[in-house]
C-alpha atoms as a PDB file:
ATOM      1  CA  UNK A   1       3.531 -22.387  31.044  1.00  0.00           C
ATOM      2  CA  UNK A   2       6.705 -20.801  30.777  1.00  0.00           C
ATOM      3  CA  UNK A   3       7.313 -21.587  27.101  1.00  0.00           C
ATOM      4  CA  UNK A   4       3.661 -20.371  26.416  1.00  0.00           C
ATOM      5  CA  UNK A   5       4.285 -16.770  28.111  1.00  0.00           C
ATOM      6  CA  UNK A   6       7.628 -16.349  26.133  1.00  0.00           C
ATOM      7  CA  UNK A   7       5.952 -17.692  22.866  1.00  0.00           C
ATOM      8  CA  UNK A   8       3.383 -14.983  23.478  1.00  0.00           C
ATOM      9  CA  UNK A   9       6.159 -12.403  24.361  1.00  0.00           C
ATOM     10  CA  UNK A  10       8.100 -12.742  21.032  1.00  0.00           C
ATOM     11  CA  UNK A  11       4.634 -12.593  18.994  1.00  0.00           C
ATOM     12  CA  UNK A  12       3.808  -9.257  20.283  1.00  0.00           C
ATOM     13  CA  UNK A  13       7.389  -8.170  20.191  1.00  0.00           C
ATOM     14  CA  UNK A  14       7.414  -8.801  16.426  1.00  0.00           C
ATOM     15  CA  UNK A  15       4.128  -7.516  16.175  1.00  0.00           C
ATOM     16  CA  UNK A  16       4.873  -4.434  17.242  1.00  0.00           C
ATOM     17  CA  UNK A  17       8.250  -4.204  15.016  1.00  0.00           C
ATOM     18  CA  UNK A  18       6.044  -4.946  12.020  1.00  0.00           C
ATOM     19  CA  UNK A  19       3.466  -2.164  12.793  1.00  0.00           C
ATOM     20  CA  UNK A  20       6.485   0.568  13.720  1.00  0.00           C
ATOM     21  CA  UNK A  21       8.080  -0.532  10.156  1.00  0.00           C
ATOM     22  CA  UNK A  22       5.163  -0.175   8.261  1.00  0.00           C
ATOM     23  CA  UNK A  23       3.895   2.793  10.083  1.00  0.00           C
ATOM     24  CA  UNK A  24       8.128   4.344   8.590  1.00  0.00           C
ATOM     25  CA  UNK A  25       7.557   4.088   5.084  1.00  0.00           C
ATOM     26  CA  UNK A  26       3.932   5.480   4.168  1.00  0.00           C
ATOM     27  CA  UNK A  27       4.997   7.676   1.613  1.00  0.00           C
ATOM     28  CA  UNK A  28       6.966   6.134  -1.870  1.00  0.00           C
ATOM     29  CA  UNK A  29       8.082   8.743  -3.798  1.00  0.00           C
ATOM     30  CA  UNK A  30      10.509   9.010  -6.976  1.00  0.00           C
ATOM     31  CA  UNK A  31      12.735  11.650  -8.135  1.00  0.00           C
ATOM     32  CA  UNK A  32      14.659  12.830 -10.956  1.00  0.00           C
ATOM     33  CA  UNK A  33      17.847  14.697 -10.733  1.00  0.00           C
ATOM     34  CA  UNK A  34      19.949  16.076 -13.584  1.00  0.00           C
ATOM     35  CA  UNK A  35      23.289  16.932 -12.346  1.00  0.00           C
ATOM     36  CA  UNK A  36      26.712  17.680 -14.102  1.00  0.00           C
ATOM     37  CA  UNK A  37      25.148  16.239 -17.664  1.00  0.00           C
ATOM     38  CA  UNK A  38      24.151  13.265 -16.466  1.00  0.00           C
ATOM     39  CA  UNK A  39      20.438  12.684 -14.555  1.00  0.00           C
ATOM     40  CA  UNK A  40      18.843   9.428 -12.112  1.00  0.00           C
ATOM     41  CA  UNK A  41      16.432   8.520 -11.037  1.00  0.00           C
ATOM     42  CA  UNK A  42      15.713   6.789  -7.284  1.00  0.00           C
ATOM     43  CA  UNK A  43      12.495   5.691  -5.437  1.00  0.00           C
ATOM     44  CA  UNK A  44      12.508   6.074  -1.257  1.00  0.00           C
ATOM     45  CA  UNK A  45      10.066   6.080   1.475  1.00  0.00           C
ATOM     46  CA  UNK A  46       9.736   7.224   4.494  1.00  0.00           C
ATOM     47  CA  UNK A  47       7.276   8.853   7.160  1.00  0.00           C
ATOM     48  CA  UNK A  48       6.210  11.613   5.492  1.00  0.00           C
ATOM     49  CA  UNK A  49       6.708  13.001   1.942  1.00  0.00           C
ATOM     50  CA  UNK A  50       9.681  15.567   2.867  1.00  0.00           C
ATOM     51  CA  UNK A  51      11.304  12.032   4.461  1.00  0.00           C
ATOM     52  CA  UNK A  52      10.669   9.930   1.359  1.00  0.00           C
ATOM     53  CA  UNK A  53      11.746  12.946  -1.439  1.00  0.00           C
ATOM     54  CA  UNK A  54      15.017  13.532   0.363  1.00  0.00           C
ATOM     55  CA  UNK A  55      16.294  10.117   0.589  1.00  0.00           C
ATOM     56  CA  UNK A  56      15.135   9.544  -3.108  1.00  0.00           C
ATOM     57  CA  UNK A  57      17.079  12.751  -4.190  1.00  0.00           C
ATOM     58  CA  UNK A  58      20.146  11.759  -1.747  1.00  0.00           C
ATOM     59  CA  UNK A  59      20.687   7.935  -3.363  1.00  0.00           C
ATOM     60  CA  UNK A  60      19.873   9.599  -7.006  1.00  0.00           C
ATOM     61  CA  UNK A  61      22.673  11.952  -6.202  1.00  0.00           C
ATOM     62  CA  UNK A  62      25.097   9.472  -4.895  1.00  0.00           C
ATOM     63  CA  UNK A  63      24.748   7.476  -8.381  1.00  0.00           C
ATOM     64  CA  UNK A  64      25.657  11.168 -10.412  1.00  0.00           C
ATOM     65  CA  UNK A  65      28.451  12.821  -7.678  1.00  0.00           C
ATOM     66  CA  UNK A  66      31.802  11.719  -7.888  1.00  0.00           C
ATOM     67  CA  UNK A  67      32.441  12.906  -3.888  1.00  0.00           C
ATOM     68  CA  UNK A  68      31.486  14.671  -0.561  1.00  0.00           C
ATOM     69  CA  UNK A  69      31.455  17.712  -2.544  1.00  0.00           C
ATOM     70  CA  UNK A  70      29.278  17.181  -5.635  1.00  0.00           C
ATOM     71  CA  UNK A  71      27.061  15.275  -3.938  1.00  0.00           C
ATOM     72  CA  UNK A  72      26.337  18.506  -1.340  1.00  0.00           C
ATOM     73  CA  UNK A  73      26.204  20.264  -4.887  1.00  0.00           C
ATOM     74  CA  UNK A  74      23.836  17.662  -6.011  1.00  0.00           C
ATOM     75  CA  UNK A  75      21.746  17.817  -3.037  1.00  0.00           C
ATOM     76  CA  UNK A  76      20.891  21.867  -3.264  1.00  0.00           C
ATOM     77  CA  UNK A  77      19.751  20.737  -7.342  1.00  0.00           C
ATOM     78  CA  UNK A  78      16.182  21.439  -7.922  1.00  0.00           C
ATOM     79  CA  UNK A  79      14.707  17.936  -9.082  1.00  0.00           C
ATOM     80  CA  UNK A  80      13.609  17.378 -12.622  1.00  0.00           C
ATOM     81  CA  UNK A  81      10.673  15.421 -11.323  1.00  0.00           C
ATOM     82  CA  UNK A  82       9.230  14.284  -8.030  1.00  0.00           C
ATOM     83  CA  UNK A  83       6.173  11.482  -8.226  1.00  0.00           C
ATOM     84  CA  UNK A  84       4.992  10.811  -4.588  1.00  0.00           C
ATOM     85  CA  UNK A  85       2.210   8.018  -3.679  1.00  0.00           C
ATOM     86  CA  UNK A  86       1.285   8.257   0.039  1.00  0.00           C
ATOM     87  CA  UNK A  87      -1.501   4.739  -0.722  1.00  0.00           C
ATOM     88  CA  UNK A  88      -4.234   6.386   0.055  1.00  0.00           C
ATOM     89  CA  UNK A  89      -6.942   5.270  -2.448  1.00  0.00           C
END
């Protein structure tokens, strides 16, 4: 009985886990940066579309800055392109 209650404890635990990660990354989007010459680009998701563009922009300007401060100076650079799928039909 009690292996049965704690074997139904961990399912929903993990359950639950599953549905919060999913429920994290709804919107996939890509961007484009040009910065300093050189340009990336870096796909992200997150919760929303302003989640998932920022972290896209932030790794795409951590493979073009060469420190703290070019990648701050990265960061404030207008994309070249955002794409953004939220998988809605």
């Amino acid at each position: 009985m009690r292996v049965a209650a704690g074997i139904a404890i961990a399912v929903i635990f993990f359950g639950a886990l599953m549905w919060a990660t999913l429920q994290q990354t709804a919107v996939s989007c890509e961007v484009c940066v040009a910065f300093s010459g050189r340009s990336a680009c870096r796909t992200s998701s997150g919760a929303d579309r302003d989640q998932a563009q920022q972290m896209a922009q932030s790794t795409a300007c951590a493979a073009l800055s060469g420190g703290v401060t070019e990648g701050m100076r990265c960061q404030r650079t207008l994309p070249s392109s955002v794409s953004c799928d939220d998988g809605a039909p």
